[in-house]
PDB file of N, CA and C in Angstrom:
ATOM      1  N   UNK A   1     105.454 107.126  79.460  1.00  0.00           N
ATOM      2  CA  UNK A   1     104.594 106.217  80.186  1.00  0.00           C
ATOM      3  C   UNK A   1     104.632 104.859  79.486  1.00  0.00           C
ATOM      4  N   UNK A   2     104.718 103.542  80.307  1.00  0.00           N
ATOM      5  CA  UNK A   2     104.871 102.489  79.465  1.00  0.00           C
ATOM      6  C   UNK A   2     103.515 101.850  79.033  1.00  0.00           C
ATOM      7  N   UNK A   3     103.169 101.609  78.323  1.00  0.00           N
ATOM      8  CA  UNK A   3     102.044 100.495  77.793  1.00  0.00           C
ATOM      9  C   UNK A   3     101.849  98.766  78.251  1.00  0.00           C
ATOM     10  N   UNK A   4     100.618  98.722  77.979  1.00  0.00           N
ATOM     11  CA  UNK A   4     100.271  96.917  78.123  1.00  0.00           C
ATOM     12  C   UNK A   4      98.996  97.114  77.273  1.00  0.00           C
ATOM     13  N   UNK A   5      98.936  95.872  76.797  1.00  0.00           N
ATOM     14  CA  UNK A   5      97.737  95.353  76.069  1.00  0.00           C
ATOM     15  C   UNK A   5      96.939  94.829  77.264  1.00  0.00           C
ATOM     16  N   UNK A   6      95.342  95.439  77.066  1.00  0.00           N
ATOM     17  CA  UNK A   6      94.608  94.634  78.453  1.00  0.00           C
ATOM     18  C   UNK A   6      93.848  93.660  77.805  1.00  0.00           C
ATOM     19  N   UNK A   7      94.271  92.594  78.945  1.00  0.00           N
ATOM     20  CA  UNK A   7      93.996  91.512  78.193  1.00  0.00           C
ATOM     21  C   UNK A   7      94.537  90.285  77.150  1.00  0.00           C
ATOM     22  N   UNK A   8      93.800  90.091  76.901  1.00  0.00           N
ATOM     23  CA  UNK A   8      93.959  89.583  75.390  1.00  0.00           C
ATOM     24  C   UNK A   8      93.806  90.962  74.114  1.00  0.00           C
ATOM     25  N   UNK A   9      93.246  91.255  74.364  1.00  0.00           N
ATOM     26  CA  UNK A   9      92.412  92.290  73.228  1.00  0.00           C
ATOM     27  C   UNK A   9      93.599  93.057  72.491  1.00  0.00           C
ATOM     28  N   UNK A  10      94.114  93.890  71.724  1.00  0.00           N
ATOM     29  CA  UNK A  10      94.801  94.443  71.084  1.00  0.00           C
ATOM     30  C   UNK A  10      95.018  95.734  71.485  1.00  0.00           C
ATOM     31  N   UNK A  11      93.754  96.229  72.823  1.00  0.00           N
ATOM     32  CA  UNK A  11      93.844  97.605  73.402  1.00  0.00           C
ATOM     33  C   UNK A  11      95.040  98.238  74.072  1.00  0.00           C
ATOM     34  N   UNK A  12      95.256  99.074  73.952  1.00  0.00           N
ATOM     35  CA  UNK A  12      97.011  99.225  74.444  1.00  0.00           C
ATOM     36  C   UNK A  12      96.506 100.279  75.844  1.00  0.00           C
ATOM     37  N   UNK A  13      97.155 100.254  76.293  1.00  0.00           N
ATOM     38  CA  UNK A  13      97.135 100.934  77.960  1.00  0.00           C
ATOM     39  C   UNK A  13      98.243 101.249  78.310  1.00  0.00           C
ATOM     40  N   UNK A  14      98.290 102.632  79.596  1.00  0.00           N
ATOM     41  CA  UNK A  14      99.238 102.807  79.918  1.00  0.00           C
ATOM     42  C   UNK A  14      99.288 102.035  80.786  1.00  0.00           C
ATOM     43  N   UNK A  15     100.427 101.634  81.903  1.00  0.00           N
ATOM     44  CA  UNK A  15     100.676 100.850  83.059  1.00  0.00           C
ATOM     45  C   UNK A  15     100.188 101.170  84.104  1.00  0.00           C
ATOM     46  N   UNK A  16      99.829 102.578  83.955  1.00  0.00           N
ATOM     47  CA  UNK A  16      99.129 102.987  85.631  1.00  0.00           C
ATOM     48  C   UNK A  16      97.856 103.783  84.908  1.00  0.00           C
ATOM     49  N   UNK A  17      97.214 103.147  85.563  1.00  0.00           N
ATOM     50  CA  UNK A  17      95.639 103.503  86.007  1.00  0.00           C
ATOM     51  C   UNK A  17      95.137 104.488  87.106  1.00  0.00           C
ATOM     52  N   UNK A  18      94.274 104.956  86.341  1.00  0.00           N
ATOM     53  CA  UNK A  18      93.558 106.162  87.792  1.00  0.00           C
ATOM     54  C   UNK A  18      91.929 105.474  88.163  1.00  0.00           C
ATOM     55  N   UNK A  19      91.946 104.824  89.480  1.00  0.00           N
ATOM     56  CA  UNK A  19      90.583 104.705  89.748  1.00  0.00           C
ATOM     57  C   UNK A  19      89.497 106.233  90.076  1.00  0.00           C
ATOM     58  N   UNK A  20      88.703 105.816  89.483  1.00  0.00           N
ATOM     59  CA  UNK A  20      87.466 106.866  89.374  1.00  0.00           C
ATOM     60  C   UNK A  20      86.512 106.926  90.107  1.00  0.00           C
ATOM     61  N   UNK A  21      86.276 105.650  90.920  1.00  0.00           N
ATOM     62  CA  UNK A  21      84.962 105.713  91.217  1.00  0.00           C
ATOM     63  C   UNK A  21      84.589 106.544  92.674  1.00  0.00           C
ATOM     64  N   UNK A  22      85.305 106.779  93.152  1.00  0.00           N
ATOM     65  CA  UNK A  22      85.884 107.514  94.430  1.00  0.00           C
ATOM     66  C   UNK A  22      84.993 108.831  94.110  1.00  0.00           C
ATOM     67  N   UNK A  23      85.597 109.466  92.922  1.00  0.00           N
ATOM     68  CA  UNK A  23      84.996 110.606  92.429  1.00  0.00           C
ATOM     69  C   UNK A  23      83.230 110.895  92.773  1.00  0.00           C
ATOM     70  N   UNK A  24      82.574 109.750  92.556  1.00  0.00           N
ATOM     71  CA  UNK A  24      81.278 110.024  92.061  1.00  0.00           C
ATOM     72  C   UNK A  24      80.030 108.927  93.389  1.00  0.00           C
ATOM     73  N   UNK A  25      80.979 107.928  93.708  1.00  0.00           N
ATOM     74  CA  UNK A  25      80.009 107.070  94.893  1.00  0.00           C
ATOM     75  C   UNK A  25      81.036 106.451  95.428  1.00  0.00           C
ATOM     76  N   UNK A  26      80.208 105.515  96.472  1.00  0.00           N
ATOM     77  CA  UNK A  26      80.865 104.459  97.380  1.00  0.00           C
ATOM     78  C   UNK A  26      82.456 105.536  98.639  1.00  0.00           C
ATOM     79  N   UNK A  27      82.644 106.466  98.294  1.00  0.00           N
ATOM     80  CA  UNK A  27      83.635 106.888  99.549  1.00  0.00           C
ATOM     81  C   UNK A  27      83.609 108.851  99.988  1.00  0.00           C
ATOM     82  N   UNK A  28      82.424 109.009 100.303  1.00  0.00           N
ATOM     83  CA  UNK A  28      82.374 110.053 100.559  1.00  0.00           C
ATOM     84  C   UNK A  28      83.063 110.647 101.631  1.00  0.00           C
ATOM     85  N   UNK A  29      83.578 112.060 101.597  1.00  0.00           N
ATOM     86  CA  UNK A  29      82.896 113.108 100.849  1.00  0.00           C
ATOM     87  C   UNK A  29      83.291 113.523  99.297  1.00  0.00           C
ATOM     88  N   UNK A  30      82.771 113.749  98.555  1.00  0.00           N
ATOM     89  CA  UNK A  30      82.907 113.388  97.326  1.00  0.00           C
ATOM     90  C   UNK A  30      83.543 115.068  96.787  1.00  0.00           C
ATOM     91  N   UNK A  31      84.722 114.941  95.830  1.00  0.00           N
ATOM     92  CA  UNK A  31      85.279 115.832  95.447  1.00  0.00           C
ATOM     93  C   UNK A  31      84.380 117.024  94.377  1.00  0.00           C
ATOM     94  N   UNK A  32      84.220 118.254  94.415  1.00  0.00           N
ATOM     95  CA  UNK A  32      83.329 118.880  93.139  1.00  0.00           C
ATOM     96  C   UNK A  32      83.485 117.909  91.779  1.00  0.00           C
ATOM     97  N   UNK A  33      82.777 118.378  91.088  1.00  0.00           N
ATOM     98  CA  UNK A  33      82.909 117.876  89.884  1.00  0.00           C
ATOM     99  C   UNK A  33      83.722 118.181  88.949  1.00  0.00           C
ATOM    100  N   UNK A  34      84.000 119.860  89.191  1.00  0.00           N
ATOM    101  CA  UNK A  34      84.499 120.514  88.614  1.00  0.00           C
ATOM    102  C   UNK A  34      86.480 119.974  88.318  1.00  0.00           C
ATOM    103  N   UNK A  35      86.481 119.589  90.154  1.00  0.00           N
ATOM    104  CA  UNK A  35      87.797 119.394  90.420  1.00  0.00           C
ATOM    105  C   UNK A  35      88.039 117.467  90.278  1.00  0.00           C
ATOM    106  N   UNK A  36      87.305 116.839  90.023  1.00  0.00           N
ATOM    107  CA  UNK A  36      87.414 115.955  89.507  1.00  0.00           C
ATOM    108  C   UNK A  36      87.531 115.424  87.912  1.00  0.00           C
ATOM    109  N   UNK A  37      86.957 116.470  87.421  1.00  0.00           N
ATOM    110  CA  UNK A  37      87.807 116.572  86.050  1.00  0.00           C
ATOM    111  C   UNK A  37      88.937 117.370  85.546  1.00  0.00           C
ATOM    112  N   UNK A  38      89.540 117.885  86.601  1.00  0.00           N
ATOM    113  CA  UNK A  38      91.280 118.770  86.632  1.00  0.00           C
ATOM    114  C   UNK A  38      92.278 117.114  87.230  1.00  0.00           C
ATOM    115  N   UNK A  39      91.413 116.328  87.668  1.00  0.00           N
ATOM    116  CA  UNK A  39      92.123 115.517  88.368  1.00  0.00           C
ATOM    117  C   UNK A  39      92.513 114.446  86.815  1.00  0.00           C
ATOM    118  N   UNK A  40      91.117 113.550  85.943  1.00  0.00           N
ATOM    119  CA  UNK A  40      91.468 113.305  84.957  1.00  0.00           C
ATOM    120  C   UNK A  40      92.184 113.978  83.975  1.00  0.00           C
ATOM    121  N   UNK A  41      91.494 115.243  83.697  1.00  0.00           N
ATOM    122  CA  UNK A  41      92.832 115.599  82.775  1.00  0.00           C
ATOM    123  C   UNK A  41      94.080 115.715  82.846  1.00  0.00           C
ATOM    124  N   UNK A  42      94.159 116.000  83.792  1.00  0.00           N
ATOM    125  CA  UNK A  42      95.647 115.946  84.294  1.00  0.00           C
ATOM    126  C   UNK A  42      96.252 114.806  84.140  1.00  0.00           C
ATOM    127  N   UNK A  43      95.831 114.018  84.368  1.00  0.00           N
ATOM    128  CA  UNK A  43      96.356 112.288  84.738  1.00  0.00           C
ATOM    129  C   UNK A  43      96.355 112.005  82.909  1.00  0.00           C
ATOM    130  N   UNK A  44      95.469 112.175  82.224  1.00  0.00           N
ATOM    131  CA  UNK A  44      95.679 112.387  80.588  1.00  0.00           C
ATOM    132  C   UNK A  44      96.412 112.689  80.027  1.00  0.00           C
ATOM    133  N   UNK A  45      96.841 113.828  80.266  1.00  0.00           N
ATOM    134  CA  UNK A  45      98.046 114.918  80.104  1.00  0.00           C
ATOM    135  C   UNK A  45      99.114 114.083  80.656  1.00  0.00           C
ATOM    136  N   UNK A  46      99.791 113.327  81.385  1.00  0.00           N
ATOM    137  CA  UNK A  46     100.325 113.010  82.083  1.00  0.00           C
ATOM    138  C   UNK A  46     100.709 111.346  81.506  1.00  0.00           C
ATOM    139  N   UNK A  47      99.777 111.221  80.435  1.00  0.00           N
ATOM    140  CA  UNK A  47      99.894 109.962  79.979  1.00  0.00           C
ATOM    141  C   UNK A  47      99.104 108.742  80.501  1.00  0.00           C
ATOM    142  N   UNK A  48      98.096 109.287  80.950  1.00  0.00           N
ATOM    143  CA  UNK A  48      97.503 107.394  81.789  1.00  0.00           C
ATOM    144  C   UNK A  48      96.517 107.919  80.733  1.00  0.00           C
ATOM    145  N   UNK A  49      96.383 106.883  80.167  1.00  0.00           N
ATOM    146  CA  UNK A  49      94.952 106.217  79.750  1.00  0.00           C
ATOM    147  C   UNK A  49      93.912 105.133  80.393  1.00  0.00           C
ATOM    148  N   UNK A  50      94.672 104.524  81.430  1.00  0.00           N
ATOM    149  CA  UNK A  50      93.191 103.408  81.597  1.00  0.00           C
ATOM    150  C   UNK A  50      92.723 104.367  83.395  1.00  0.00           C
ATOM    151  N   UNK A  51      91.048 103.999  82.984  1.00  0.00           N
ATOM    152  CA  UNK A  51      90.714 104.844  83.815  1.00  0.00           C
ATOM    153  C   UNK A  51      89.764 104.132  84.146  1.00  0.00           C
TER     154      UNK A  51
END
């Protein structure tokens, strides 16, 4: 997975991002909870860090 610094800051990131907010408000019907954290880890596992 490739990296970027976000920002200015020295924080290193992978290049692809997983939006989250889907998970929890704003676009229902909203996924378990359970299966919304198989969805991050996975994506972890997988190498994304910015979330």
């Amino acid at each position: 997975m490739k990296k970027r610094f976000l920002g200015k800051s020295k924080l290193k990131v992978s290049a692809i991002g997983l939006g989250c907010m889907g998970f929890s408000q704003s676009y229902p019907p909203y996924i378990p909870f359970g299966d919304a954290v198989n969805v991050i880890r996975g994506a972890y596992d997988l190498g994304v860090t910015f979330f």
